[in-house]
PDB file of N, CA and C in Angstrom:
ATOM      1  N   UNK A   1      72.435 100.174  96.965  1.00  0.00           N
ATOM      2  CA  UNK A   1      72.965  98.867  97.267  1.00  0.00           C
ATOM      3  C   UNK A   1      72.441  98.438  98.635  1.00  0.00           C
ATOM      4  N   UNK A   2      71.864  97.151  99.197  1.00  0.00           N
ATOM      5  CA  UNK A   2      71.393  96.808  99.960  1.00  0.00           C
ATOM      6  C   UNK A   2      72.849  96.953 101.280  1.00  0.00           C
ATOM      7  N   UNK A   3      72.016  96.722 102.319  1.00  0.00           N
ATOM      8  CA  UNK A   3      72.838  97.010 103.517  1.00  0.00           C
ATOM      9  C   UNK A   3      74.153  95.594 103.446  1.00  0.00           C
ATOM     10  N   UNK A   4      73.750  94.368 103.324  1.00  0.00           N
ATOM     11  CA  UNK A   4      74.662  93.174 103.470  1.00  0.00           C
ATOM     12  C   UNK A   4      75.395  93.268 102.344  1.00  0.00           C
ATOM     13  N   UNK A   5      75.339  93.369 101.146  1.00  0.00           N
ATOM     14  CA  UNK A   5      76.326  94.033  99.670  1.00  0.00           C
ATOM     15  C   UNK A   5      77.019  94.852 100.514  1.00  0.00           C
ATOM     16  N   UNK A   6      76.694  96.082 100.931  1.00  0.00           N
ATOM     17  CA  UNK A   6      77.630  97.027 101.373  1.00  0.00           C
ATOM     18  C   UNK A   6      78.399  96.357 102.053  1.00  0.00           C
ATOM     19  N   UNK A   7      78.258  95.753 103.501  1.00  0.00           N
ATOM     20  CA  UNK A   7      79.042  94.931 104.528  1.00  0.00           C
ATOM     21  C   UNK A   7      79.722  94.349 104.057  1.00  0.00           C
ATOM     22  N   UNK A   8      79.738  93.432 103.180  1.00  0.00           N
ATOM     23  CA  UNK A   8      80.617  93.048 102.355  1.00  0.00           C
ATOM     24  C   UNK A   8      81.618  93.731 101.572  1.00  0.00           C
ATOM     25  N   UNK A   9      81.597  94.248 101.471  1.00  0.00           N
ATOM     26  CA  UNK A   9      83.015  95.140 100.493  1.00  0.00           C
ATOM     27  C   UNK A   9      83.850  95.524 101.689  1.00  0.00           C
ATOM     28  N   UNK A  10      83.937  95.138 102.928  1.00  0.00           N
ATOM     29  CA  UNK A  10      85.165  95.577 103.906  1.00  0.00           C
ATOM     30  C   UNK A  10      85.361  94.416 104.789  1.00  0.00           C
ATOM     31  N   UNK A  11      86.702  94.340 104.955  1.00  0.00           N
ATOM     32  CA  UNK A  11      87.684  93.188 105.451  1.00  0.00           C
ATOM     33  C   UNK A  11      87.066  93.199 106.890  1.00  0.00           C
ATOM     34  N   UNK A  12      87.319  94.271 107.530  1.00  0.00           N
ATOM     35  CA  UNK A  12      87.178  94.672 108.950  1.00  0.00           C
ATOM     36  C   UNK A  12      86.084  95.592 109.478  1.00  0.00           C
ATOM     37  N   UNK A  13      85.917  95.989 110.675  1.00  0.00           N
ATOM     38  CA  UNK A  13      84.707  96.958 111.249  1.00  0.00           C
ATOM     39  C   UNK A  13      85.471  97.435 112.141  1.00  0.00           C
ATOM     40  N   UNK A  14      85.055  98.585 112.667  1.00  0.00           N
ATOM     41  CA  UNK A  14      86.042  99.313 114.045  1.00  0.00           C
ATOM     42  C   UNK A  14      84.620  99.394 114.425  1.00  0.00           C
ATOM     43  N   UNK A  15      84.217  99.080 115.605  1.00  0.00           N
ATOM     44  CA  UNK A  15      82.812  99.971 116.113  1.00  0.00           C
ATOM     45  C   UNK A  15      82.588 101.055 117.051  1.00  0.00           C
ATOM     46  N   UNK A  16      82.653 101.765 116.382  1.00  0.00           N
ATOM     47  CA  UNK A  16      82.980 103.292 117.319  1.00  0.00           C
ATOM     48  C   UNK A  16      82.085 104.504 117.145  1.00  0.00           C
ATOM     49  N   UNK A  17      80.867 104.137 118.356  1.00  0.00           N
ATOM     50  CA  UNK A  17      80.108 105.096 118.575  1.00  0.00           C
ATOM     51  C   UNK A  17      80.136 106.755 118.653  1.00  0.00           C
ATOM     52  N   UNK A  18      79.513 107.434 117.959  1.00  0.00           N
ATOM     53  CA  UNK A  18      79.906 109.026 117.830  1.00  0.00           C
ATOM     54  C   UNK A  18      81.388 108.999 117.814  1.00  0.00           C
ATOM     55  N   UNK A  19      82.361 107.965 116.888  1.00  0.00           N
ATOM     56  CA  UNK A  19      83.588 108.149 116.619  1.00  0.00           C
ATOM     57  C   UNK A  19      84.204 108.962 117.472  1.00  0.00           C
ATOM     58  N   UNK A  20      84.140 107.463 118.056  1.00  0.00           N
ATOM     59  CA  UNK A  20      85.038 107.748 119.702  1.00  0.00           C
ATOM     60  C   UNK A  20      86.601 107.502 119.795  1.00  0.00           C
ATOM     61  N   UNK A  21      87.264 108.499 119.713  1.00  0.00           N
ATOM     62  CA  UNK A  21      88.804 108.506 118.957  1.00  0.00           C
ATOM     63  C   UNK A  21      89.423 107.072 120.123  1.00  0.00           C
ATOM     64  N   UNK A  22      89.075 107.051 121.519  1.00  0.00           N
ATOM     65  CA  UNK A  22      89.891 106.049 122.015  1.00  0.00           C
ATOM     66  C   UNK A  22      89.517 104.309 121.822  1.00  0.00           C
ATOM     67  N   UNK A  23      88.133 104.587 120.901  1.00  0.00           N
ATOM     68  CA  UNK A  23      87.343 103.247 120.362  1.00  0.00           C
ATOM     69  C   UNK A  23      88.603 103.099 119.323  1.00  0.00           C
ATOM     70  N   UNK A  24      88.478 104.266 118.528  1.00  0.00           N
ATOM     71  CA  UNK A  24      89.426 103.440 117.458  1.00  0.00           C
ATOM     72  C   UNK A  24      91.117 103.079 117.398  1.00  0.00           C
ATOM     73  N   UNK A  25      91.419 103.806 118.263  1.00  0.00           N
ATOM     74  CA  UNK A  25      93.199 103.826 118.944  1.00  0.00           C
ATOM     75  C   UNK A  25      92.964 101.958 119.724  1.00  0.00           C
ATOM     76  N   UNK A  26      91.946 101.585 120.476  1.00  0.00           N
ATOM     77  CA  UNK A  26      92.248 101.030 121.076  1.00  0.00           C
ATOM     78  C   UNK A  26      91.922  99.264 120.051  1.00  0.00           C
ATOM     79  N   UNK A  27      91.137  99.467 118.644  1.00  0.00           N
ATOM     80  CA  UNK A  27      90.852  98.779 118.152  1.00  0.00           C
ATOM     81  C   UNK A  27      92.185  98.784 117.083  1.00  0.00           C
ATOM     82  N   UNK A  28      92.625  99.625 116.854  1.00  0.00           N
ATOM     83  CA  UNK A  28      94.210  99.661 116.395  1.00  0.00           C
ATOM     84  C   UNK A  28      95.412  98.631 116.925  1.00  0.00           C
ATOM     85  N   UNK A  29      95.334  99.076 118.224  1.00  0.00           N
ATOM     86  CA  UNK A  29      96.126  97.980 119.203  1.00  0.00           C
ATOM     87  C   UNK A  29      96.101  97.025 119.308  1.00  0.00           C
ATOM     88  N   UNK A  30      94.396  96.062 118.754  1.00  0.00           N
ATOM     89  CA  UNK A  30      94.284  95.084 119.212  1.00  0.00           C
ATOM     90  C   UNK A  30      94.309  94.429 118.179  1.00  0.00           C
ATOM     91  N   UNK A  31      94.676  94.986 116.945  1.00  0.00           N
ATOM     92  CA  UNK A  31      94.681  94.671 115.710  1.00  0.00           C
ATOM     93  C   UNK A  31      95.476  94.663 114.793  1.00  0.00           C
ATOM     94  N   UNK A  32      96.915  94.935 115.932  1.00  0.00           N
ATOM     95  CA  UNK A  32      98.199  95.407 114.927  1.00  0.00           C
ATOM     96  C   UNK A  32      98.606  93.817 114.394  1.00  0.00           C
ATOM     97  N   UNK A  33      98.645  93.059 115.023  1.00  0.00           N
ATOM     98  CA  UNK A  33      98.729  91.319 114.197  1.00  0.00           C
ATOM     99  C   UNK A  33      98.926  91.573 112.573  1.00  0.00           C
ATOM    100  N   UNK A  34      97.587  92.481 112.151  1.00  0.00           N
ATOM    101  CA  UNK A  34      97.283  91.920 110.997  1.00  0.00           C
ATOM    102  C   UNK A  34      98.280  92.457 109.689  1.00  0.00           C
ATOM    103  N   UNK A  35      99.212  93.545 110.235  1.00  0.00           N
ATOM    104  CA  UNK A  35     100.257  94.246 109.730  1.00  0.00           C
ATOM    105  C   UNK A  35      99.910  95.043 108.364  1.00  0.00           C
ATOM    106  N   UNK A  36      98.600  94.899 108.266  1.00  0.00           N
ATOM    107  CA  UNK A  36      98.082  95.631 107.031  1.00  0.00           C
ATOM    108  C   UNK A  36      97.449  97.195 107.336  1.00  0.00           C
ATOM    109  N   UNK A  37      97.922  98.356 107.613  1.00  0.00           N
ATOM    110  CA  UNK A  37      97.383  99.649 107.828  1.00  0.00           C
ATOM    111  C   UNK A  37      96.668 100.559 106.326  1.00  0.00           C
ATOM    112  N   UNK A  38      97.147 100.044 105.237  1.00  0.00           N
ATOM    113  CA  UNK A  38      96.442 100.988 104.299  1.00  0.00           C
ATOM    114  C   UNK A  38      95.289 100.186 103.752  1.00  0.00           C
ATOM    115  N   UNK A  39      94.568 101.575 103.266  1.00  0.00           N
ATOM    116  CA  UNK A  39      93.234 100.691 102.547  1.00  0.00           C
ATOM    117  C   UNK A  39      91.965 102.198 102.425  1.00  0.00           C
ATOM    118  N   UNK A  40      90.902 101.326 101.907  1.00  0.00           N
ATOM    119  CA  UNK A  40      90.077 102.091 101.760  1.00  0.00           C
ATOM    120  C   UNK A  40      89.042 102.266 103.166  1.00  0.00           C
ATOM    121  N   UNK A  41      88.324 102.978 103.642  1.00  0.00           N
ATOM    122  CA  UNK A  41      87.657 103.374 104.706  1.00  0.00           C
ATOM    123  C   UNK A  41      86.256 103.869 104.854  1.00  0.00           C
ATOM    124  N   UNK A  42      84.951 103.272 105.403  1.00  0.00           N
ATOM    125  CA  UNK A  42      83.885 103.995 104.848  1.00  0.00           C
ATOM    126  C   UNK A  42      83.378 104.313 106.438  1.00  0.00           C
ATOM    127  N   UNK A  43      82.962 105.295 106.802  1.00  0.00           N
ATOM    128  CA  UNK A  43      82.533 105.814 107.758  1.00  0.00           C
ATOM    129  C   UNK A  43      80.067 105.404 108.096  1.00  0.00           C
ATOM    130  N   UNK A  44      80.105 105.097 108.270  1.00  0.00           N
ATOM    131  CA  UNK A  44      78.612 104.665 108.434  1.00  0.00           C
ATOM    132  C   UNK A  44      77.608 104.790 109.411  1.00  0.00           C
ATOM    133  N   UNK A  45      76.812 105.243 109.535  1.00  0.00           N
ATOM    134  CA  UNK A  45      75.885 105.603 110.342  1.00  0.00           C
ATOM    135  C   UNK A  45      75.132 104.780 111.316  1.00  0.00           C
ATOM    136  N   UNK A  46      74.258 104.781 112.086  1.00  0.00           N
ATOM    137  CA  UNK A  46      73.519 103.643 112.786  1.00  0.00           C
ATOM    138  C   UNK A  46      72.269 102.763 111.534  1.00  0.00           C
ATOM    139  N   UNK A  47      72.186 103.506 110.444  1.00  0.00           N
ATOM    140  CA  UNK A  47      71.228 103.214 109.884  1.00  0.00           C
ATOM    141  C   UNK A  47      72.043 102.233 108.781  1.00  0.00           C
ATOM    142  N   UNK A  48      72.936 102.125 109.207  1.00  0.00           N
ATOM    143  CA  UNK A  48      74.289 101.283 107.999  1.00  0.00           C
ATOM    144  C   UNK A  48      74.130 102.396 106.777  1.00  0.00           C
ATOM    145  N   UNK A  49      73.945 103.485 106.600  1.00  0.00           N
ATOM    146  CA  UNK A  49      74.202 104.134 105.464  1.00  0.00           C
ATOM    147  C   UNK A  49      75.285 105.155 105.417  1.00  0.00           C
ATOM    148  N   UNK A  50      76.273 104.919 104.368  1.00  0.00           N
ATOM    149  CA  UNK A  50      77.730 105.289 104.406  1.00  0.00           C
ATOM    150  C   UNK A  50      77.656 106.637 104.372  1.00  0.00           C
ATOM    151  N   UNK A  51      78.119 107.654 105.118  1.00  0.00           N
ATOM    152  CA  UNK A  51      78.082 108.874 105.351  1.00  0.00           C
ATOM    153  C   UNK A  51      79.598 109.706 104.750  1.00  0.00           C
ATOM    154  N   UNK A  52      80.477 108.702 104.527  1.00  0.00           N
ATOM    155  CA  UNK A  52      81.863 109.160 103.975  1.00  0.00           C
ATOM    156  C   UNK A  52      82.800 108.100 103.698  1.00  0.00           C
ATOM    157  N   UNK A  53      83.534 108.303 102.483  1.00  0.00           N
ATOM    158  CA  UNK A  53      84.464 107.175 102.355  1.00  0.00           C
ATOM    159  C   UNK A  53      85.920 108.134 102.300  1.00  0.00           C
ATOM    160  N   UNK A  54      87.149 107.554 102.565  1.00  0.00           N
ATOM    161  CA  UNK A  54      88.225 108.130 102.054  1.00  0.00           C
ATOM    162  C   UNK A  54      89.148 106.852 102.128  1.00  0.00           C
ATOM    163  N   UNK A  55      90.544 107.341 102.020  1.00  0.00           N
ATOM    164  CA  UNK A  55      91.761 106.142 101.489  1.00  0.00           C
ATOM    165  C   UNK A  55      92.766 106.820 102.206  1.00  0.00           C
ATOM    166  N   UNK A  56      93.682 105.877 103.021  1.00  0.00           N
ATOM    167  CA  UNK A  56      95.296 106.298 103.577  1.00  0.00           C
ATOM    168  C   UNK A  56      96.025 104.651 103.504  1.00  0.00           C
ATOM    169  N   UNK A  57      97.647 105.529 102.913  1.00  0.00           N
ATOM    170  CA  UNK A  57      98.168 104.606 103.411  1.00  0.00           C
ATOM    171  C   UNK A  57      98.783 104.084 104.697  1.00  0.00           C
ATOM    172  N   UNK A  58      98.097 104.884 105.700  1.00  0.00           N
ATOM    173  CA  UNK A  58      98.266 104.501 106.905  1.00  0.00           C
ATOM    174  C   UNK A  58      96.726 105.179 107.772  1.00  0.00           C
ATOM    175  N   UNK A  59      96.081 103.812 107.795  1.00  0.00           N
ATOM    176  CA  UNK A  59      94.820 104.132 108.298  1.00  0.00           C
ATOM    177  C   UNK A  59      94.957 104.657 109.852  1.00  0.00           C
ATOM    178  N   UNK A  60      95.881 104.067 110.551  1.00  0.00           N
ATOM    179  CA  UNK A  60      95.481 104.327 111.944  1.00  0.00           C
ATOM    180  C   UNK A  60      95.772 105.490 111.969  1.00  0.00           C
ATOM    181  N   UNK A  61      96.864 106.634 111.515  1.00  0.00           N
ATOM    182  CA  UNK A  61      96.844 107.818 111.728  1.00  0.00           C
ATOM    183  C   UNK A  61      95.606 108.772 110.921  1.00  0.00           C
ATOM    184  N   UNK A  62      94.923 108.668 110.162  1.00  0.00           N
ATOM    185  CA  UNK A  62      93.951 108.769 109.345  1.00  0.00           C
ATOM    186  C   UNK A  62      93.176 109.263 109.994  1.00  0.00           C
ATOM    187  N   UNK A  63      92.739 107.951 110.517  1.00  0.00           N
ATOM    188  CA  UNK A  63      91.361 108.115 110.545  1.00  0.00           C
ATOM    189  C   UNK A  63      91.051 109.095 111.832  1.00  0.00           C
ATOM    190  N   UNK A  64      91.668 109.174 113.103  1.00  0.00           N
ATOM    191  CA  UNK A  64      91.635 109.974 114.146  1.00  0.00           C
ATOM    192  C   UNK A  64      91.574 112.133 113.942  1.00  0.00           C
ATOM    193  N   UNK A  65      91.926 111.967 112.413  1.00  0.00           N
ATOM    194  CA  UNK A  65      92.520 113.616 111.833  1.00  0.00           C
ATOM    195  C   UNK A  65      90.804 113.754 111.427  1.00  0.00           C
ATOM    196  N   UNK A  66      89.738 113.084 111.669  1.00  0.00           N
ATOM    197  CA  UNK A  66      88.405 113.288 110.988  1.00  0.00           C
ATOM    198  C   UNK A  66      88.024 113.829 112.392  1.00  0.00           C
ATOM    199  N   UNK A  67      88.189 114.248 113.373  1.00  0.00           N
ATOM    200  CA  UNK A  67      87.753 114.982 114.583  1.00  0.00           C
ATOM    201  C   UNK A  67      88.270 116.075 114.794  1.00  0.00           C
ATOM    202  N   UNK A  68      89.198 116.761 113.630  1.00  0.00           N
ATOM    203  CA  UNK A  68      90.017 117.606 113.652  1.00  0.00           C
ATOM    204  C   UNK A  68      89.405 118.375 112.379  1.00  0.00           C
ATOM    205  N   UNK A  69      88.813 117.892 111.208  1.00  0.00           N
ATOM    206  CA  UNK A  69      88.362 118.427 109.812  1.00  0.00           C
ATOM    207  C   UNK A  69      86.682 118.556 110.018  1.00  0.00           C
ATOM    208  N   UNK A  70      86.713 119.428 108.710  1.00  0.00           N
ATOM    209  CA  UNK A  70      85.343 119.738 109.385  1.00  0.00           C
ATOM    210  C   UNK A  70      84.180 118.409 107.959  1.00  0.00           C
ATOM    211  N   UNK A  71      84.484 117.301 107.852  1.00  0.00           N
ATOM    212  CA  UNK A  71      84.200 116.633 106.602  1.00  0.00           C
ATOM    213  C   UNK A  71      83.034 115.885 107.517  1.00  0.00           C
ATOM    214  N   UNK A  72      83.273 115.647 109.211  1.00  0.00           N
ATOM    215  CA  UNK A  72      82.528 115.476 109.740  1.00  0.00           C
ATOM    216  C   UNK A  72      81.457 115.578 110.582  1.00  0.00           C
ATOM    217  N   UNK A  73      81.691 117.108 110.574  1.00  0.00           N
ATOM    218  CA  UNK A  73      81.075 118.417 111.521  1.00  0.00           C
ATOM    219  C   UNK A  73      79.223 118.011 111.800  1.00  0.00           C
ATOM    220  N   UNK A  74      78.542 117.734 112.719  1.00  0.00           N
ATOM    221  CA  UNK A  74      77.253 118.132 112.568  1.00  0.00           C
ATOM    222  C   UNK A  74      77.337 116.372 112.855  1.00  0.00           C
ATOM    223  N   UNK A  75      77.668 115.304 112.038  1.00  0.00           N
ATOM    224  CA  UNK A  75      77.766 114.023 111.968  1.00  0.00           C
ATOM    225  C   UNK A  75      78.016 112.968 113.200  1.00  0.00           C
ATOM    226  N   UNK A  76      79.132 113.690 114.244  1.00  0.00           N
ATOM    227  CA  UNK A  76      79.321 112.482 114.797  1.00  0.00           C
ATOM    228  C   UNK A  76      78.758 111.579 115.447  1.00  0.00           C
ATOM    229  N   UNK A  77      77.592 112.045 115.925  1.00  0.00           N
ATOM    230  CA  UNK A  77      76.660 111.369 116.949  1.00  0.00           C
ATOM    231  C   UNK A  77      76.187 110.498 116.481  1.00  0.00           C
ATOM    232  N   UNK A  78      76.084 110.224 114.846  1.00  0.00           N
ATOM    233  CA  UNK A  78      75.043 109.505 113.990  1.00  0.00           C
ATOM    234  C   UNK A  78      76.065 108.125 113.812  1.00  0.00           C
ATOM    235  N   UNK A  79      77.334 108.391 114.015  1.00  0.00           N
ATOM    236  CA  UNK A  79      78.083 107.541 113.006  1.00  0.00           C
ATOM    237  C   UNK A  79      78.588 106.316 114.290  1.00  0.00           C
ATOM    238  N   UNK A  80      78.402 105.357 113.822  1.00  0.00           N
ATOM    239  CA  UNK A  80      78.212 104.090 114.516  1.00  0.00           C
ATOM    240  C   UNK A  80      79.973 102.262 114.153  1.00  0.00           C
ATOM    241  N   UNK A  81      80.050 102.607 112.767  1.00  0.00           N
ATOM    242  CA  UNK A  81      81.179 102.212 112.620  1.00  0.00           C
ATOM    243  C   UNK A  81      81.724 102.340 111.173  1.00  0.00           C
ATOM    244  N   UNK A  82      83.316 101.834 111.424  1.00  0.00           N
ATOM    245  CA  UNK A  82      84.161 102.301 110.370  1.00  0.00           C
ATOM    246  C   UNK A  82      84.862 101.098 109.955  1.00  0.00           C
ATOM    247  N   UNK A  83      84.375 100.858 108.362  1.00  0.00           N
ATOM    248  CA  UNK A  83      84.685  99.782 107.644  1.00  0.00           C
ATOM    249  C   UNK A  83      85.908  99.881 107.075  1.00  0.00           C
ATOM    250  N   UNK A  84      86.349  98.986 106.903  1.00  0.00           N
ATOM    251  CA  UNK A  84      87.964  99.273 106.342  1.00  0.00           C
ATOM    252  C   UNK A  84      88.012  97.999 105.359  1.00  0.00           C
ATOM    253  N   UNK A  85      88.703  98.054 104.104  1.00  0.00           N
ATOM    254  CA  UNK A  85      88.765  97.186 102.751  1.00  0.00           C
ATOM    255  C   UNK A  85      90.431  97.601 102.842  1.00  0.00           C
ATOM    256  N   UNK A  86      91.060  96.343 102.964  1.00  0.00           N
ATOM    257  CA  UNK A  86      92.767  96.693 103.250  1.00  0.00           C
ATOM    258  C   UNK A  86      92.986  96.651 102.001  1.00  0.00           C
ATOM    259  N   UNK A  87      93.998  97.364 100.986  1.00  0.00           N
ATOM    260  CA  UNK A  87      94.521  98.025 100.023  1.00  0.00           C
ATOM    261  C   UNK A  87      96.253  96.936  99.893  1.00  0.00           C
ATOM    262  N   UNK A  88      96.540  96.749  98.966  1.00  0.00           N
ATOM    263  CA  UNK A  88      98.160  96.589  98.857  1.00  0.00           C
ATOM    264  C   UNK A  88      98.536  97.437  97.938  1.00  0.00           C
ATOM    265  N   UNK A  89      98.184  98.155  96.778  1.00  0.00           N
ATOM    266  CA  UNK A  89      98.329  98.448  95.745  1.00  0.00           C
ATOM    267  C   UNK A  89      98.072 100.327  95.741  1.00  0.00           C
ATOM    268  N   UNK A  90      97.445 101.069  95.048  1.00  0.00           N
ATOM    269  CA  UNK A  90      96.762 102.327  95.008  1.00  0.00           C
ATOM    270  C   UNK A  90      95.680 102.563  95.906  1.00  0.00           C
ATOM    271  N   UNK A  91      96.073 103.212  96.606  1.00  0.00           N
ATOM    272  CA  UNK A  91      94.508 103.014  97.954  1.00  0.00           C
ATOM    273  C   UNK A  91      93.170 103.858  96.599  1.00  0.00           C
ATOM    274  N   UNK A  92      93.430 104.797  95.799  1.00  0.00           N
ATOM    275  CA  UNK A  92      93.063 106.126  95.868  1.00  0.00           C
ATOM    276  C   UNK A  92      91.968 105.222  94.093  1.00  0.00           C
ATOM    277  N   UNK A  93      92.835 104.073  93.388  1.00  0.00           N
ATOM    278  CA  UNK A  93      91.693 103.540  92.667  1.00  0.00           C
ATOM    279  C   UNK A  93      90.194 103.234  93.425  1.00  0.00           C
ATOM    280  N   UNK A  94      90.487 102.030  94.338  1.00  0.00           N
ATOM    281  CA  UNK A  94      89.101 101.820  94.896  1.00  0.00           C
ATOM    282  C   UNK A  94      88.321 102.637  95.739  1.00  0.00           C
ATOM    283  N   UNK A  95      88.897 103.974  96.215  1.00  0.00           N
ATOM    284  CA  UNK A  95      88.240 104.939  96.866  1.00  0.00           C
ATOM    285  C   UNK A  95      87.447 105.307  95.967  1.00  0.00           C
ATOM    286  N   UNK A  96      87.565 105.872  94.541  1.00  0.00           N
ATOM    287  CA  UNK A  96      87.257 106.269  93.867  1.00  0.00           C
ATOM    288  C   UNK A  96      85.831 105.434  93.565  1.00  0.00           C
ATOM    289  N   UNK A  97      86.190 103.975  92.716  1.00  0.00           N
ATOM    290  CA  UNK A  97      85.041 102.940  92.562  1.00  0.00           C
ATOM    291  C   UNK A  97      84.012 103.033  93.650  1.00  0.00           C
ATOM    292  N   UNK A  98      84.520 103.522  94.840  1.00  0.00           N
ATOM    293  CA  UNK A  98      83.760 103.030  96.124  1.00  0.00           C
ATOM    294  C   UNK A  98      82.294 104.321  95.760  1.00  0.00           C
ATOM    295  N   UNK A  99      83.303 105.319  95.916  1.00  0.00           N
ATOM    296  CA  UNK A  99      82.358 106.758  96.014  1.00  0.00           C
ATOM    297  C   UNK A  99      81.466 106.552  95.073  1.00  0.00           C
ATOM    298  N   UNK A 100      82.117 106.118  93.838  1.00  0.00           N
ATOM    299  CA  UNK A 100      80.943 106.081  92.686  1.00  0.00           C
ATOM    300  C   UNK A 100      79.600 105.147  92.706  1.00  0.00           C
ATOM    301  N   UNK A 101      79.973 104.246  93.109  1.00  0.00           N
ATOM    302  CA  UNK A 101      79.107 103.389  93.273  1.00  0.00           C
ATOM    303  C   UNK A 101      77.964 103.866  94.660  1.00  0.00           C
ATOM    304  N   UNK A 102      78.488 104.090  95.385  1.00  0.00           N
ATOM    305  CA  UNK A 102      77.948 103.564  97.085  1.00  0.00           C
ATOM    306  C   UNK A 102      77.675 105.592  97.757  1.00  0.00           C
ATOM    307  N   UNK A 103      78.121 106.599  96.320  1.00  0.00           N
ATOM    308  CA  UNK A 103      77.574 107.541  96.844  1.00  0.00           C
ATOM    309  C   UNK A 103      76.997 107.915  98.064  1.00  0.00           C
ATOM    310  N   UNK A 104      78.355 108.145  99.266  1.00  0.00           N
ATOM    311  CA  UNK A 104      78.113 108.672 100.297  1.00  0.00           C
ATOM    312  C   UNK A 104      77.893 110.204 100.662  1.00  0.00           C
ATOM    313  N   UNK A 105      77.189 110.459 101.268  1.00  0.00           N
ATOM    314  CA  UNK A 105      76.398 111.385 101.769  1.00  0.00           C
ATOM    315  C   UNK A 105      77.483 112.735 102.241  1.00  0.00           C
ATOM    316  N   UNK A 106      78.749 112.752 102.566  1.00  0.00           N
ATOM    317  CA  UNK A 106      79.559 113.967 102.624  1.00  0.00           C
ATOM    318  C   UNK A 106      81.099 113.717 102.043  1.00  0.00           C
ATOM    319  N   UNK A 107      80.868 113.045 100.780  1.00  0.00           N
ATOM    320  CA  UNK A 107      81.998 112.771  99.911  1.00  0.00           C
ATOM    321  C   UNK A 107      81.781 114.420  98.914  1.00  0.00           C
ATOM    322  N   UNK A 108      82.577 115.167  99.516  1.00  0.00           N
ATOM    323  CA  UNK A 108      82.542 116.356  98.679  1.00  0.00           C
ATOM    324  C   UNK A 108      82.372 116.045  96.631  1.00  0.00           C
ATOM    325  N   UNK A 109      83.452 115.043  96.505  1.00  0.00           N
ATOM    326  CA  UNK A 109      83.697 114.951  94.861  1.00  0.00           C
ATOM    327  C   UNK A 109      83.439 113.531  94.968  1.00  0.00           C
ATOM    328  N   UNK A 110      82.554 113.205  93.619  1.00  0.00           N
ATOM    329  CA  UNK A 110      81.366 112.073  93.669  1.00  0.00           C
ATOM    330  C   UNK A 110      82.578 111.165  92.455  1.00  0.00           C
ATOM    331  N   UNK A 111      83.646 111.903  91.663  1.00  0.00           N
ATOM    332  CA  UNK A 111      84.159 110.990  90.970  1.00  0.00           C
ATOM    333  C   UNK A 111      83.289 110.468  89.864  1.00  0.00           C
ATOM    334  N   UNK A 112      82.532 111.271  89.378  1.00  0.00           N
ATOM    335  CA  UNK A 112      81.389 110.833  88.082  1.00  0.00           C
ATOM    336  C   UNK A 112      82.017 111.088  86.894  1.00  0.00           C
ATOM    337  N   UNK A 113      83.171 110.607  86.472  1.00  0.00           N
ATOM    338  CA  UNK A 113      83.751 110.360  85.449  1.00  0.00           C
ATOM    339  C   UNK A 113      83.971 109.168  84.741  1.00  0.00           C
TER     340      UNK A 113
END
């Protein structure tokens, strides 16, 4: 899928170089207005190519536990920003659609069913 297709499938961007935990705490803060925290999440590289997707229903605590797992180990330096597609419903359907389609690069289970 071309780079602007991809961009498109997410509401928002966090831009947070080598996923810089106080980039994204502080883009949290400035963003609580929007009262929407769950959703789907794609992690992306400098090259815009999606390196990981996952789903919470509460993104801001989420996403900070990926500096703690090893899903991102070897990665962080590469990864440039974090797309977010806000959810009301099942976060864990469109995670799924997402992976399948947009096959990111350290999505352990590809969901090829």
């Amino acid at each position: 899928m071309e780079t602007n297709n991809i961009l498109r499938l997410f509401d928002d961007f966090i831009v947070a170089p080598g996923f810089n935990r106080s980039d994204i705490s502080k883009w949290f803060n400035t963003n609580k207005h929007k009262g929407i925290n769950r959703g789907v999440y794609a992690i992306l590289n400098y090259k815009l190519e999606i390196l990981y997707i996952g789903s919470s229903i509460d993104l801001q605590k989420r996403l900070p536990h990926h500096l703690y797992q090893g899903k991102l180990n070897g990665y962080f330096q590469e990864v440039l920003l974090i797309g977010i597609k806000y959810v009301e419903g099942d976060v864990t359907v469109l995670e799924r659609k997402y992976i399948r389609e947009l096959k990111p690069k350290l999505n352990k289970y590809r969901y090829d069913y």
